[in-house]
N, C-alpha and C. Protein backbone atom coordinates (compact mmCIF):
# COMPACT_ATOMS: atom_id res chain seq x y z
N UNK A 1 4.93 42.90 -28.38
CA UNK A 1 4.47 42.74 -27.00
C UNK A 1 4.49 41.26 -26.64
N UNK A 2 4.87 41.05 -25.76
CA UNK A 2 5.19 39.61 -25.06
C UNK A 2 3.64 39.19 -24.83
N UNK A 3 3.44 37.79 -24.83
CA UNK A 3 1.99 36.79 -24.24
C UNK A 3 1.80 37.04 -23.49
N UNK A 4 0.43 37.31 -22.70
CA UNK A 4 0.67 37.44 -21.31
C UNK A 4 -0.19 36.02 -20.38
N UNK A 5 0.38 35.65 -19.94
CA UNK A 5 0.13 34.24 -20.07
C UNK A 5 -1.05 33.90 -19.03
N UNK A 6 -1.62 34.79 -18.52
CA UNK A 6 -2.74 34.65 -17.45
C UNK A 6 -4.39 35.35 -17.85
N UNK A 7 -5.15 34.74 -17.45
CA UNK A 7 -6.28 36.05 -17.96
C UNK A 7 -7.61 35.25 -17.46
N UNK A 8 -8.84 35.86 -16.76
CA UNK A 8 -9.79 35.13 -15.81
C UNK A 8 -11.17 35.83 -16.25
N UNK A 9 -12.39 35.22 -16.22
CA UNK A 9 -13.34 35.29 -17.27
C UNK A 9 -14.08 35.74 -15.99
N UNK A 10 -14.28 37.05 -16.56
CA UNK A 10 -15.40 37.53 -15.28
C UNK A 10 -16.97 37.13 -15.54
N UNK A 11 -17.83 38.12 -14.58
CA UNK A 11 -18.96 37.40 -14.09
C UNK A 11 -19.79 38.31 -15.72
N UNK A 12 -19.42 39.35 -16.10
CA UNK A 12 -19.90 40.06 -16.98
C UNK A 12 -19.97 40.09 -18.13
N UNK A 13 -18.64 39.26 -18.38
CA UNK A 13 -18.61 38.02 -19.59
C UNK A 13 -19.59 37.03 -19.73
N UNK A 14 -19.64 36.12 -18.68
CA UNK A 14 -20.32 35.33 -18.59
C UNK A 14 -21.67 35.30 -18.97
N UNK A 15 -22.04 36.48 -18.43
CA UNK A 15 -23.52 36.79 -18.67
C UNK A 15 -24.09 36.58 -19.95
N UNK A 16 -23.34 36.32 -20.73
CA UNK A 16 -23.34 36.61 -22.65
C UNK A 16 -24.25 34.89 -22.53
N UNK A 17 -23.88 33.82 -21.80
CA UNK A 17 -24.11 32.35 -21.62
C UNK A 17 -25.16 31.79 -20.30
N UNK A 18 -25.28 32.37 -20.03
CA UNK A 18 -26.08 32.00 -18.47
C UNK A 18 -27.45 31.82 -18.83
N UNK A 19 -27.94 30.49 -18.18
CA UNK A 19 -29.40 30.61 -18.18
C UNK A 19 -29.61 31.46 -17.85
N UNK A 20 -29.47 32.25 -16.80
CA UNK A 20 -30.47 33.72 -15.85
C UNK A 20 -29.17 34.54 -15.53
N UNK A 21 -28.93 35.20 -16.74
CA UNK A 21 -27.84 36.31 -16.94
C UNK A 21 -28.22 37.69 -16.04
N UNK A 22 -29.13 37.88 -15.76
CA UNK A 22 -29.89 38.68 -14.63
C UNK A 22 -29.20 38.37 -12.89
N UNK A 23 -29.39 36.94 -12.89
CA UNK A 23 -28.53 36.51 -11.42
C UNK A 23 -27.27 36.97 -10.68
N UNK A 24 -27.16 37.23 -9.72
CA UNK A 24 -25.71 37.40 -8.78
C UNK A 24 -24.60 36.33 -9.19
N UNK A 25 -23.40 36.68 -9.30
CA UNK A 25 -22.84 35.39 -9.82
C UNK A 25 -20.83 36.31 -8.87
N UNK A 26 -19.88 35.60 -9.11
CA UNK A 26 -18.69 36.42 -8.14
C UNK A 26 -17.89 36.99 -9.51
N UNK A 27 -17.70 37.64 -9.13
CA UNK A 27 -16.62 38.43 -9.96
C UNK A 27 -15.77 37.67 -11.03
N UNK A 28 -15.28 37.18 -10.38
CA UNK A 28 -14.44 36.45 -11.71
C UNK A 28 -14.97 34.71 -11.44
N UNK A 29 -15.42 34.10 -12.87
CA UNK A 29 -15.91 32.87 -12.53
C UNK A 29 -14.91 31.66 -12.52
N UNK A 30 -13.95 31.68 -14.00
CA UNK A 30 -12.58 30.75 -13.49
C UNK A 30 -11.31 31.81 -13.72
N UNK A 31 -10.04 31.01 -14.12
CA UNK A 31 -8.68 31.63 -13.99
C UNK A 31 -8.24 30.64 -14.95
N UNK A 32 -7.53 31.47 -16.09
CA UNK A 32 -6.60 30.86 -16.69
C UNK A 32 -5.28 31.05 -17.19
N UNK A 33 -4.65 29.90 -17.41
CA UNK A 33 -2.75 29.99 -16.95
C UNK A 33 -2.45 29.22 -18.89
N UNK A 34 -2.44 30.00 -19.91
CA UNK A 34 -2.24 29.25 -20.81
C UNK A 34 -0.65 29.00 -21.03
N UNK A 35 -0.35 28.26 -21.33
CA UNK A 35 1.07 27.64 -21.94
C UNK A 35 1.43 26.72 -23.55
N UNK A 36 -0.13 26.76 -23.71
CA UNK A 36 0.05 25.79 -24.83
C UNK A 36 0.25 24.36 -25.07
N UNK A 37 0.39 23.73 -26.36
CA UNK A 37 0.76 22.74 -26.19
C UNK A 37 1.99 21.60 -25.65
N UNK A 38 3.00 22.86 -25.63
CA UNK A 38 4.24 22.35 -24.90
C UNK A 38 4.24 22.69 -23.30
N UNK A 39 3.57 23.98 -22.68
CA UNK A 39 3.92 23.99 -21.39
C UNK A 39 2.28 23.34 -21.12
N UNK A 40 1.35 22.93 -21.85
CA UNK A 40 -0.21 23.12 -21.48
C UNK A 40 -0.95 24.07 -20.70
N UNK A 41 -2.12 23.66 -20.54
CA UNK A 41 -2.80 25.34 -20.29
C UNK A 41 -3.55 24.97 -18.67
N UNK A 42 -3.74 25.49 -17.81
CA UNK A 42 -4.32 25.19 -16.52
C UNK A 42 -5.27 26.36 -15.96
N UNK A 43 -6.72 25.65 -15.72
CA UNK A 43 -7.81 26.14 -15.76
C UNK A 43 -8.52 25.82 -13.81
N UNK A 44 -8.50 27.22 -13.50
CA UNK A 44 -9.08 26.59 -12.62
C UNK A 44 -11.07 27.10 -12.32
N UNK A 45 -11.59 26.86 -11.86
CA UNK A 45 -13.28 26.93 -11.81
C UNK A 45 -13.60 27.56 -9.94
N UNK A 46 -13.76 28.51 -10.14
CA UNK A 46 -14.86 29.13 -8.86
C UNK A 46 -15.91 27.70 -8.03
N UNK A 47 -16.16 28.00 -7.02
CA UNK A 47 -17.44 26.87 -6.87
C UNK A 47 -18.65 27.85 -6.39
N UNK A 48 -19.57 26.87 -6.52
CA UNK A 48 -21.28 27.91 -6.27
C UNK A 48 -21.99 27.75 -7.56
N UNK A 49 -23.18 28.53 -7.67
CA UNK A 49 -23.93 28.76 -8.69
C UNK A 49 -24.32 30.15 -8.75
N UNK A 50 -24.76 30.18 -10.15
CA UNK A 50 -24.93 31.27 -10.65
C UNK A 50 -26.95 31.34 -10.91
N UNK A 51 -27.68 31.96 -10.01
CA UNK A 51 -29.07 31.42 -10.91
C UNK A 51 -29.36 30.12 -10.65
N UNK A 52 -29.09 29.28 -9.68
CA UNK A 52 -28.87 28.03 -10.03
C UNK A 52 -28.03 26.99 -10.64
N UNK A 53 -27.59 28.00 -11.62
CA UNK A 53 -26.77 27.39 -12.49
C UNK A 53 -24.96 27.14 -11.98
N UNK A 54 -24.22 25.75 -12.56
CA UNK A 54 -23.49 25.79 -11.67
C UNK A 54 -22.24 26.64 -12.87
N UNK A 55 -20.76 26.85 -11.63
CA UNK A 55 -20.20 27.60 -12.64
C UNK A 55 -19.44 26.92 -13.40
N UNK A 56 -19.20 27.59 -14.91
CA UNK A 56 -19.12 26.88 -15.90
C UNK A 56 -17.63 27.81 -16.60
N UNK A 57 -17.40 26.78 -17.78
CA UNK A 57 -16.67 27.65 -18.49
C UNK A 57 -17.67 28.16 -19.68
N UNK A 58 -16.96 29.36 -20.41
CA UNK A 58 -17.91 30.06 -21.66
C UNK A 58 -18.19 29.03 -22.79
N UNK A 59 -17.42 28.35 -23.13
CA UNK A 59 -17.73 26.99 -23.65
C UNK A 59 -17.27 27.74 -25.45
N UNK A 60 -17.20 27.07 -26.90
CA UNK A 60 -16.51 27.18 -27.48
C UNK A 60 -16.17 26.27 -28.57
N UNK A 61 -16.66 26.40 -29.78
CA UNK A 61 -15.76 25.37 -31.14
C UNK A 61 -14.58 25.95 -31.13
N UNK A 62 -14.14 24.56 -31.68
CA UNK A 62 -12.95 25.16 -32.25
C UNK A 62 -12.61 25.22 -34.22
N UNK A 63 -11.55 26.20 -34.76
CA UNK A 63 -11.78 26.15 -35.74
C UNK A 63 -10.54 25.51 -36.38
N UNK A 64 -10.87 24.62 -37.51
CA UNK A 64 -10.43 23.81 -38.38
C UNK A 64 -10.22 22.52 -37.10
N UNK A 65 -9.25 21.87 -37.89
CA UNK A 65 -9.27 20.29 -37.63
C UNK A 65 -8.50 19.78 -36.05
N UNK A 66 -9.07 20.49 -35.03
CA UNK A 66 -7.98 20.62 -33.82
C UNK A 66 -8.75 19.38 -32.81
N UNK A 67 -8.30 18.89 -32.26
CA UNK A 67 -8.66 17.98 -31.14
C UNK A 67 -7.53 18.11 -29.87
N UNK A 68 -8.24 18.26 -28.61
CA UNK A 68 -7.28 18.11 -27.50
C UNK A 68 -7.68 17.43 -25.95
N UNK A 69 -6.78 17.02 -25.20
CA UNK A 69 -7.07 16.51 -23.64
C UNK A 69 -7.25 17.26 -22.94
N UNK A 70 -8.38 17.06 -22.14
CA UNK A 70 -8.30 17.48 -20.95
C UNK A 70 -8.00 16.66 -19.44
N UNK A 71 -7.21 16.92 -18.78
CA UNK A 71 -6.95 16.04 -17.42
C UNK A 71 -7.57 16.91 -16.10
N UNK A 72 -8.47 15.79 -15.63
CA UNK A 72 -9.06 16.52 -14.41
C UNK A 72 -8.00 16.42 -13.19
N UNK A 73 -7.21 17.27 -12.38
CA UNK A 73 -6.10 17.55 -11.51
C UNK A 73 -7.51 17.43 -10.00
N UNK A 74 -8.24 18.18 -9.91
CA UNK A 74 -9.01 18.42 -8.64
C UNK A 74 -10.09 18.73 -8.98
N UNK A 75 -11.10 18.07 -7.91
CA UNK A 75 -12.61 18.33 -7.70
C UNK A 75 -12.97 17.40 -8.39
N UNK A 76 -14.39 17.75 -8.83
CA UNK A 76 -15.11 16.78 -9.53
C UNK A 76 -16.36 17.74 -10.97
N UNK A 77 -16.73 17.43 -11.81
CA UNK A 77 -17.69 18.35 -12.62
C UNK A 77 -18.51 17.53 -13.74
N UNK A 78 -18.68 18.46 -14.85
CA UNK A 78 -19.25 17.73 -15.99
C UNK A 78 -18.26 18.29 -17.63
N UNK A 79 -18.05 17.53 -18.19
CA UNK A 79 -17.70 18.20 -19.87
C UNK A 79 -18.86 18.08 -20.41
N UNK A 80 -19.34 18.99 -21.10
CA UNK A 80 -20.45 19.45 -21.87
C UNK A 80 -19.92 19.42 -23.80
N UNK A 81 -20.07 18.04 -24.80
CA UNK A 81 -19.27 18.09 -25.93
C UNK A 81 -20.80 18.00 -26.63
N UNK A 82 -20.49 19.23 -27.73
CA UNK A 82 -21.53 19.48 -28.87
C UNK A 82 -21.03 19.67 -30.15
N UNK A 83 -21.79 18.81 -31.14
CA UNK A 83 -20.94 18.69 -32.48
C UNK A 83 -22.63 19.65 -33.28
N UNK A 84 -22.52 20.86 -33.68
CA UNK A 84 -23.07 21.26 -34.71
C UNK A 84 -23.53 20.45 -36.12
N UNK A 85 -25.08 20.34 -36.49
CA UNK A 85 -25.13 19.56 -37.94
C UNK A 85 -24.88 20.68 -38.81
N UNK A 86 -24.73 20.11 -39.50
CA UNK A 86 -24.17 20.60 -41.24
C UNK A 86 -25.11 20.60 -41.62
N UNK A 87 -25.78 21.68 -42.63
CA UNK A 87 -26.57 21.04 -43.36
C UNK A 87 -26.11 22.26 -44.92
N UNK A 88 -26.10 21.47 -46.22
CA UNK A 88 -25.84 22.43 -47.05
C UNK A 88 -24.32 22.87 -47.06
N UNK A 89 -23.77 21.75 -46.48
CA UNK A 89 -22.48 22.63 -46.29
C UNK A 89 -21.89 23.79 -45.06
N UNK A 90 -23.06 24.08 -44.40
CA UNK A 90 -23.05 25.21 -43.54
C UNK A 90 -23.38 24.60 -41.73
N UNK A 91 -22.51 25.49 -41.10
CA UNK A 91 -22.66 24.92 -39.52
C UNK A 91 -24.23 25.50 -39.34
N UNK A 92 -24.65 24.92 -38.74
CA UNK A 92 -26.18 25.51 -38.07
C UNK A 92 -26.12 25.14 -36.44
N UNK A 93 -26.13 26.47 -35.85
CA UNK A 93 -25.34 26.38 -34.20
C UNK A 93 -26.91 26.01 -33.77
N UNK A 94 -28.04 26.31 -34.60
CA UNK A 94 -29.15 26.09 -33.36
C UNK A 94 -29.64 24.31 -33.52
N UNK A 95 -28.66 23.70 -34.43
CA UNK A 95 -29.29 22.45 -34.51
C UNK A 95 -27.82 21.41 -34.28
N UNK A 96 -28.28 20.75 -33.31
CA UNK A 96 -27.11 19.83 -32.94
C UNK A 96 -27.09 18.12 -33.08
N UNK A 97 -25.92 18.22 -34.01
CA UNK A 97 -26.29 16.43 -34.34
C UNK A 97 -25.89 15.44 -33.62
N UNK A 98 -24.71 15.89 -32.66
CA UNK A 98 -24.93 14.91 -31.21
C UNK A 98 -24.51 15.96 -30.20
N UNK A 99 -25.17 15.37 -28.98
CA UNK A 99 -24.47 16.35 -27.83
C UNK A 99 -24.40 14.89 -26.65
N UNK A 100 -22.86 14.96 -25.99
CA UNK A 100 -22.16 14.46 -24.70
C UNK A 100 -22.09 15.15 -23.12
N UNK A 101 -22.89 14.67 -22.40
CA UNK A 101 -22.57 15.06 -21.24
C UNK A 101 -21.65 13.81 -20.11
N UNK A 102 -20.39 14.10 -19.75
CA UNK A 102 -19.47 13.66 -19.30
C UNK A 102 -18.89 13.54 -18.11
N UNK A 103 -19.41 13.26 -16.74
CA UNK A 103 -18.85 13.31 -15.56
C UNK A 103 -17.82 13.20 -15.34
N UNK A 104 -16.89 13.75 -14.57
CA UNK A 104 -15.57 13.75 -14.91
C UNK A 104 -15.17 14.35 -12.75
N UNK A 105 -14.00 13.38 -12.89
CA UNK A 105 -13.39 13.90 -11.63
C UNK A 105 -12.22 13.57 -11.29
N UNK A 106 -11.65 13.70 -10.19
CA UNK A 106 -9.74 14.06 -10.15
C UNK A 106 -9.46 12.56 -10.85
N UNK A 107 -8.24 12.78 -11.61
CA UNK A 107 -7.79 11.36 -12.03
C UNK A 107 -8.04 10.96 -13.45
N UNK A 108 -9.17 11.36 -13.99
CA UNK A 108 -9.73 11.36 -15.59
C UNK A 108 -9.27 11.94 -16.47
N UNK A 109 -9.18 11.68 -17.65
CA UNK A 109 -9.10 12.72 -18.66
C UNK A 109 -10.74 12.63 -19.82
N UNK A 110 -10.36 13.63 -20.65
CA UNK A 110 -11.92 13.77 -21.10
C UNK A 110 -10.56 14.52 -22.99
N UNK A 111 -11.55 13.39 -23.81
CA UNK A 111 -10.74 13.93 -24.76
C UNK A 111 -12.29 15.03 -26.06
N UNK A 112 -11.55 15.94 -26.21
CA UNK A 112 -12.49 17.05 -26.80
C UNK A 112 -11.81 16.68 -28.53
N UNK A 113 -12.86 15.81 -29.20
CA UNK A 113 -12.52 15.47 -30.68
C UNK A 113 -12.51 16.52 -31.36
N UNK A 114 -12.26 16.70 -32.64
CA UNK A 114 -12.60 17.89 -33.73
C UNK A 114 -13.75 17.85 -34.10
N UNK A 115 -14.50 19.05 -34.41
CA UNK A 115 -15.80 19.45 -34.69
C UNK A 115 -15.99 19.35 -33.46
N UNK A 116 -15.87 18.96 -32.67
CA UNK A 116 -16.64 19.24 -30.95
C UNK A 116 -16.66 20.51 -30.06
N UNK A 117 -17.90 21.54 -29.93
CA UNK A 117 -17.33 22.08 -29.04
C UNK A 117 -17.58 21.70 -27.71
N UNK A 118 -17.23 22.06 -26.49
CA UNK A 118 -17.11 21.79 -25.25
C UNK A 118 -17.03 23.38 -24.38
N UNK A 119 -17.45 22.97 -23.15
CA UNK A 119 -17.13 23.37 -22.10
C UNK A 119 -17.25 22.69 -20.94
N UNK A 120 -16.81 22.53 -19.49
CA UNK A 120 -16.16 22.23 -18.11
C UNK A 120 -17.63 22.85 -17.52
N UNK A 121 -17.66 22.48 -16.53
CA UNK A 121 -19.27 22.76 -14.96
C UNK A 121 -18.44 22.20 -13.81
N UNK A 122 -18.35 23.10 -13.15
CA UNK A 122 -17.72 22.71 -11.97
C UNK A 122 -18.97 22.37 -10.48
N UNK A 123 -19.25 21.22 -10.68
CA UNK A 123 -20.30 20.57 -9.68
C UNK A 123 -20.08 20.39 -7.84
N UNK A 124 -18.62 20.21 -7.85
CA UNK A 124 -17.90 20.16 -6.59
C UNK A 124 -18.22 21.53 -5.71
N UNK A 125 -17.39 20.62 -4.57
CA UNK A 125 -17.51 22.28 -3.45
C UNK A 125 -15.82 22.72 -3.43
N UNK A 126 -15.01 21.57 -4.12
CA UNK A 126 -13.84 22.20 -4.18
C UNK A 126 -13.29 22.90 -5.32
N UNK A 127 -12.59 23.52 -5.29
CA UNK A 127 -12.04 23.97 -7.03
C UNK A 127 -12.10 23.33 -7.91
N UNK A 128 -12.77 23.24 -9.18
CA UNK A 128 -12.00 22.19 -9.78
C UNK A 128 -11.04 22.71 -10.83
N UNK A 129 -9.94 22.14 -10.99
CA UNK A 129 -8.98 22.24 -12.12
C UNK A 129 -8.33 21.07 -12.70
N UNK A 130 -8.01 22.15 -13.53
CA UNK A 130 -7.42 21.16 -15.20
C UNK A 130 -6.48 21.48 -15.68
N UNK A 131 -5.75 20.77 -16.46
CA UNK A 131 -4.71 20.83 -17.36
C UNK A 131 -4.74 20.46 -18.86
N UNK A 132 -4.49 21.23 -19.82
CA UNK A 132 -5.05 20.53 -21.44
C UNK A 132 -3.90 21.01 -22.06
N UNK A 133 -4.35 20.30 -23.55
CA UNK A 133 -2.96 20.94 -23.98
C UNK A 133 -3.60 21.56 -25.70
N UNK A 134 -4.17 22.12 -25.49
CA UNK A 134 -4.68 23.21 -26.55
C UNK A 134 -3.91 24.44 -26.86
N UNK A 135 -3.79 24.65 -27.90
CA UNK A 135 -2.54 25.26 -28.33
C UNK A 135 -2.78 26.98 -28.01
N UNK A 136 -1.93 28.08 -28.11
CA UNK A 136 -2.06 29.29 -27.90
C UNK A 136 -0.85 29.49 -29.05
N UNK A 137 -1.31 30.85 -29.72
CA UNK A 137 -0.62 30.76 -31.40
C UNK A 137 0.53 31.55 -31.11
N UNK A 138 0.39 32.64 -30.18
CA UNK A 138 2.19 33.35 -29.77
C UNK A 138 1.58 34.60 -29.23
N UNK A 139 2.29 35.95 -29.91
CA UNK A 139 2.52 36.52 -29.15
C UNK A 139 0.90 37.58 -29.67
N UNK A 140 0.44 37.74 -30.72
CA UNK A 140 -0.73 38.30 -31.16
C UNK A 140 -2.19 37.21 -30.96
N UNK A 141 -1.80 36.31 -29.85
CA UNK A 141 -3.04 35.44 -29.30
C UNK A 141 -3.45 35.73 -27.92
N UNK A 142 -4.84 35.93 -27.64
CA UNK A 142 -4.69 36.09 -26.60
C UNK A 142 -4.79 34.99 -25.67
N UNK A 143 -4.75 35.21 -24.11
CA UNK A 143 -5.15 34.09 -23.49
C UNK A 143 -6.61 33.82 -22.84
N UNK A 144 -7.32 34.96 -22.73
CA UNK A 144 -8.50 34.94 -22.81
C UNK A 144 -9.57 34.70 -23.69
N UNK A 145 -9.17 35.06 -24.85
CA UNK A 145 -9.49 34.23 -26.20
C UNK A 145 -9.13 33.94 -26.86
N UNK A 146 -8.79 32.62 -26.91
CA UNK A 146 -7.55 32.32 -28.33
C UNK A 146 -7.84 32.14 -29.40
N UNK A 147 -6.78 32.38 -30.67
CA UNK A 147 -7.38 32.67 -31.86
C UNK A 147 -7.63 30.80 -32.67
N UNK A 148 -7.64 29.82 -31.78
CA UNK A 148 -8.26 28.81 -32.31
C UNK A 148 -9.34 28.66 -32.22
N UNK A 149 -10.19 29.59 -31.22
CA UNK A 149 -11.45 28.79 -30.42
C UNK A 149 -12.38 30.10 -31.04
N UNK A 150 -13.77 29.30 -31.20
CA UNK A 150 -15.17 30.49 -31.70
C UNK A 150 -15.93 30.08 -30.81
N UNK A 151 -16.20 31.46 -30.46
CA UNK A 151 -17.42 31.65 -28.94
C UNK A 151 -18.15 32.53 -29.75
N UNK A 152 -18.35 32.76 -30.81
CA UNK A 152 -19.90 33.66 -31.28
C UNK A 152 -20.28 32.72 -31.19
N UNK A 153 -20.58 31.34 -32.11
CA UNK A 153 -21.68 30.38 -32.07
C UNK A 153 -22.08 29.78 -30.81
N UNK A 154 -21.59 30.13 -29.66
CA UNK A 154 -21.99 29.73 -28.46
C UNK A 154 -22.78 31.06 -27.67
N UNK A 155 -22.51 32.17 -28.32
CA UNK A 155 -22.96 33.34 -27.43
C UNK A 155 -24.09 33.74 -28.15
N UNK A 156 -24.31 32.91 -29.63
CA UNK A 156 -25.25 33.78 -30.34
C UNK A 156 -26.50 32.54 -29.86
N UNK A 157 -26.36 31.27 -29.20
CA UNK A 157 -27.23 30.47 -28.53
C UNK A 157 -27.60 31.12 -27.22
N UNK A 158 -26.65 31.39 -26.76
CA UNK A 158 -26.31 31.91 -24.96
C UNK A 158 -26.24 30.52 -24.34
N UNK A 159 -25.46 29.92 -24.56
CA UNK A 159 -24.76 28.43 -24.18
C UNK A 159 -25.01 27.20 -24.76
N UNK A 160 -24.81 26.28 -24.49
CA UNK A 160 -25.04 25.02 -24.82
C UNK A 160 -26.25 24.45 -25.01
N UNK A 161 -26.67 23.59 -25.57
CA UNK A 161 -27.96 22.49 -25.83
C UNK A 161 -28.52 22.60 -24.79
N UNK A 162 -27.61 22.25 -23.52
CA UNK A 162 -28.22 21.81 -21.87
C UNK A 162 -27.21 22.58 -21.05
N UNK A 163 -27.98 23.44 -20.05
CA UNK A 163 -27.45 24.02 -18.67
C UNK A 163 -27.32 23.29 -17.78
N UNK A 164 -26.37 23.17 -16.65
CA UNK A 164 -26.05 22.19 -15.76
C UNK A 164 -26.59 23.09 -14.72
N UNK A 165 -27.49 22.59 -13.63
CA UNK A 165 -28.36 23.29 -12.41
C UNK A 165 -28.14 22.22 -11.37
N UNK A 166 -28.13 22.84 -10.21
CA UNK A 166 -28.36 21.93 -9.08
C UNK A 166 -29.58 21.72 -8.40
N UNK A 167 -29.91 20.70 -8.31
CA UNK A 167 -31.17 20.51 -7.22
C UNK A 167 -31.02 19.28 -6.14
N UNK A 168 -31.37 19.74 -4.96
CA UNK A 168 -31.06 18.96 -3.98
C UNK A 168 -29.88 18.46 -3.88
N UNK A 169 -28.78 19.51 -3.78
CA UNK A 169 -27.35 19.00 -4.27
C UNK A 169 -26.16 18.00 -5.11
N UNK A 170 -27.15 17.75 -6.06
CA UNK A 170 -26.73 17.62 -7.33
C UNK A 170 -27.45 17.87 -8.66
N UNK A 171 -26.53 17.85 -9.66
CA UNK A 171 -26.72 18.11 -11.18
C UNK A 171 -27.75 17.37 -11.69
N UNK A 172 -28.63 18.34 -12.56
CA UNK A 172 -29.64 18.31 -13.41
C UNK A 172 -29.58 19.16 -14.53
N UNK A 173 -30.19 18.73 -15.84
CA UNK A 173 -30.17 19.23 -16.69
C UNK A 173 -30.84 19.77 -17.21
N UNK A 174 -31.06 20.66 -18.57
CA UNK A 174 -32.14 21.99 -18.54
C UNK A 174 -31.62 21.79 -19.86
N UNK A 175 -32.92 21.83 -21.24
CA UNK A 175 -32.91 22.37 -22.44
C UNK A 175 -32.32 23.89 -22.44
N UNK A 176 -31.35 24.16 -23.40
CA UNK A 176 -31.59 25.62 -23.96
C UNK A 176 -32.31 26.05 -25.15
N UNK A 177 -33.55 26.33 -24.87
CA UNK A 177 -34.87 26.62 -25.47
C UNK A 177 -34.56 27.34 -26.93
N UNK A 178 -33.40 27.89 -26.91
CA UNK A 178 -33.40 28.33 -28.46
C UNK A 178 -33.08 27.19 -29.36
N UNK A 179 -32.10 26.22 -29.18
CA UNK A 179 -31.94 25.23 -29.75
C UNK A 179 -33.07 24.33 -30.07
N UNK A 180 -33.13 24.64 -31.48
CA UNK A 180 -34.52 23.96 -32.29
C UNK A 180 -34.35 22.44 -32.60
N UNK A 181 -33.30 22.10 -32.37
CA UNK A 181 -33.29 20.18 -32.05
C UNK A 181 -31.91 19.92 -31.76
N UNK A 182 -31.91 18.46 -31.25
CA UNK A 182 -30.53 17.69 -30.74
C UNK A 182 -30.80 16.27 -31.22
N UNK A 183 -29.85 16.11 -31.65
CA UNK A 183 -30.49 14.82 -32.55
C UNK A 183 -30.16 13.65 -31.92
N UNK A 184 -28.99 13.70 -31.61
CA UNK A 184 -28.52 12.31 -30.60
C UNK A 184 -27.90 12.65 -28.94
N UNK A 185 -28.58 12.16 -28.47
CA UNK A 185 -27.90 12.61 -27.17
C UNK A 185 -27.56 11.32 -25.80
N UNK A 186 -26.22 11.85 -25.39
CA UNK A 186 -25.97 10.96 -24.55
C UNK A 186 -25.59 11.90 -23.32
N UNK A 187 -26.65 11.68 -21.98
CA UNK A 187 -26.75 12.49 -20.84
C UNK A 187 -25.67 12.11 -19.51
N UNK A 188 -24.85 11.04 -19.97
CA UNK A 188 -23.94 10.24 -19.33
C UNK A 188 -24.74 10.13 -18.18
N UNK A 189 -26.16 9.54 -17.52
CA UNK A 189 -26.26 9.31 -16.74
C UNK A 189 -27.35 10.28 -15.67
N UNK A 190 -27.00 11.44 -16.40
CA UNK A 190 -28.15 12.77 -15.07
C UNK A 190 -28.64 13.05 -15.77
N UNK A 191 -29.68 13.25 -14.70
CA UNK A 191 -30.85 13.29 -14.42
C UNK A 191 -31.54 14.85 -15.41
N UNK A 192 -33.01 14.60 -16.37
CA UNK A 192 -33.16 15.83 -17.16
C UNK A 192 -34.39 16.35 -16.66
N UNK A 193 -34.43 17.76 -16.64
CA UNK A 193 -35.82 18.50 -16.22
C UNK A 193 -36.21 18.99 -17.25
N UNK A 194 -37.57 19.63 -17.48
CA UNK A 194 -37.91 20.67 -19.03
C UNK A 194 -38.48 21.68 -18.31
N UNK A 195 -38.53 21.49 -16.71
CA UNK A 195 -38.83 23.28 -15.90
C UNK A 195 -37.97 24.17 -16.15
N UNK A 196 -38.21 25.08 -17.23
CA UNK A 196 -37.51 26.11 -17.52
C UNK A 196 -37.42 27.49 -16.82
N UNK A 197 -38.52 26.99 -15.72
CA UNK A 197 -38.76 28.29 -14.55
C UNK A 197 -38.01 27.80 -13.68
N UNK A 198 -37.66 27.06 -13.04
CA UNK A 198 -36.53 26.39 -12.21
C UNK A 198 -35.60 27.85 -12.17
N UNK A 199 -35.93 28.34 -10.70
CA UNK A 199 -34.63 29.16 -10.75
C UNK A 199 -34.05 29.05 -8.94
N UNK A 200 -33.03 28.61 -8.83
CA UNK A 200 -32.56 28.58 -7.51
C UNK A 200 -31.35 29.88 -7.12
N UNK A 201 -31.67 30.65 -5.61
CA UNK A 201 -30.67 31.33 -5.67
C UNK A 201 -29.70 30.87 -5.73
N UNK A 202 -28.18 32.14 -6.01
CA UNK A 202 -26.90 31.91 -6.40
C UNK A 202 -26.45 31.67 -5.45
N UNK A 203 -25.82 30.71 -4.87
CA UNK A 203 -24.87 30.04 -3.53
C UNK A 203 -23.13 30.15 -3.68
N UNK A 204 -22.90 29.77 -3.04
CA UNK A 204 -21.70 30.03 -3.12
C UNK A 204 -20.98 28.38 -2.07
N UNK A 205 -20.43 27.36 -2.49
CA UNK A 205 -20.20 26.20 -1.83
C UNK A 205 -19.31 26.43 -1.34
């Protein structure tokens, strides 16, 4: 069976990651066009929030020694990069030994090291999209989940260290309360809340 080279992460997926997986959120949250490392892969992001929360990608390690670019094409957002500590030899997803938050907008690139996982927040009112060049393995890979990338350790958190929320039309940040520490952190700049009741309806920009 041939690749099929398109595939878009609905709202029901998502739910697996959402601060307030309960919330209204649109049907499909981004769209993706993989090509790999030779044609690269192009991602585009819904705008609005979900819960407050803005929309995001499912976010994701990757496995063994992979590093890749991302180029911001349109809009404006955040990269969200989390490196898991080791301890014993073993990943421990609820304890993180650094986490990066990254503003990012048309014109940038944002490079995602090894051991890092990441995901994209689309903060804008316009689309935002991207272009990377993260590999897709052939024809038994999919494009909705590729067989480089692990999303249990992100789903068995239900997202990242920190949720990206809006207040007063822009980004703020939010502990994810299961995560039992973060050891180093760099917030690139925004602004952090610890109101974990913070819930704003779902908008749509």
């Amino acid at each position: 069976m041939s690749f099929e080279a398109f595939a878009a992460r609905t709202h029901e997926k998502m739910q697996e990651v959402l601060m307030h997986p309960e919330a209204a959120g649109p049907a499909i949250h981004y769209y993706m066009i993989r090509g790999g490392s030779e044609k690269h892969n192009i991602t585009i992001w819904e705008t609005g929030t979900v819960g407050g929360e803005y929309i995001k990608t499912y976010g994701h390690y990757h496995k063994g020694d992979l590093q890749e670019m991302y180029w911001i094409l349109q809009g404006e957002g955040i990269a969200l990069l989390q490196k898991m500590a080791v301890i014993d030899g073993v990943d421990n997803p609820n304890i993180i030994e650094e986490f990066r938050a990254i503003p990012v907008k048309a014109g940038d690139s944002v490079h995602m090291p090894s051991g890092f996982g990441h995901l994209l927040v689309n903060t804008g009112a316009q689309w935002l999209v991207t272009t990377d060049d993260s590999p897709v393995a052939g024809p038994d890979d999919s494009a909705s989940m590729p067989g480089h990338a692990d999303y249990e350790q992100v789903k068995q958190m239900r997202g990242f260290a920190y949720y990206v929320v809006e207040r007063d039309g822009a980004p703020l940040l939010i502990p994810n309360k299961l995560y039992k520490e973060v050891r180093k952190v760099d917030l690139g700049g925004i602004p952090i809340t610890l109101d974990h009741n913070l819930k704003i309806q779902s908008v749509a920009l």
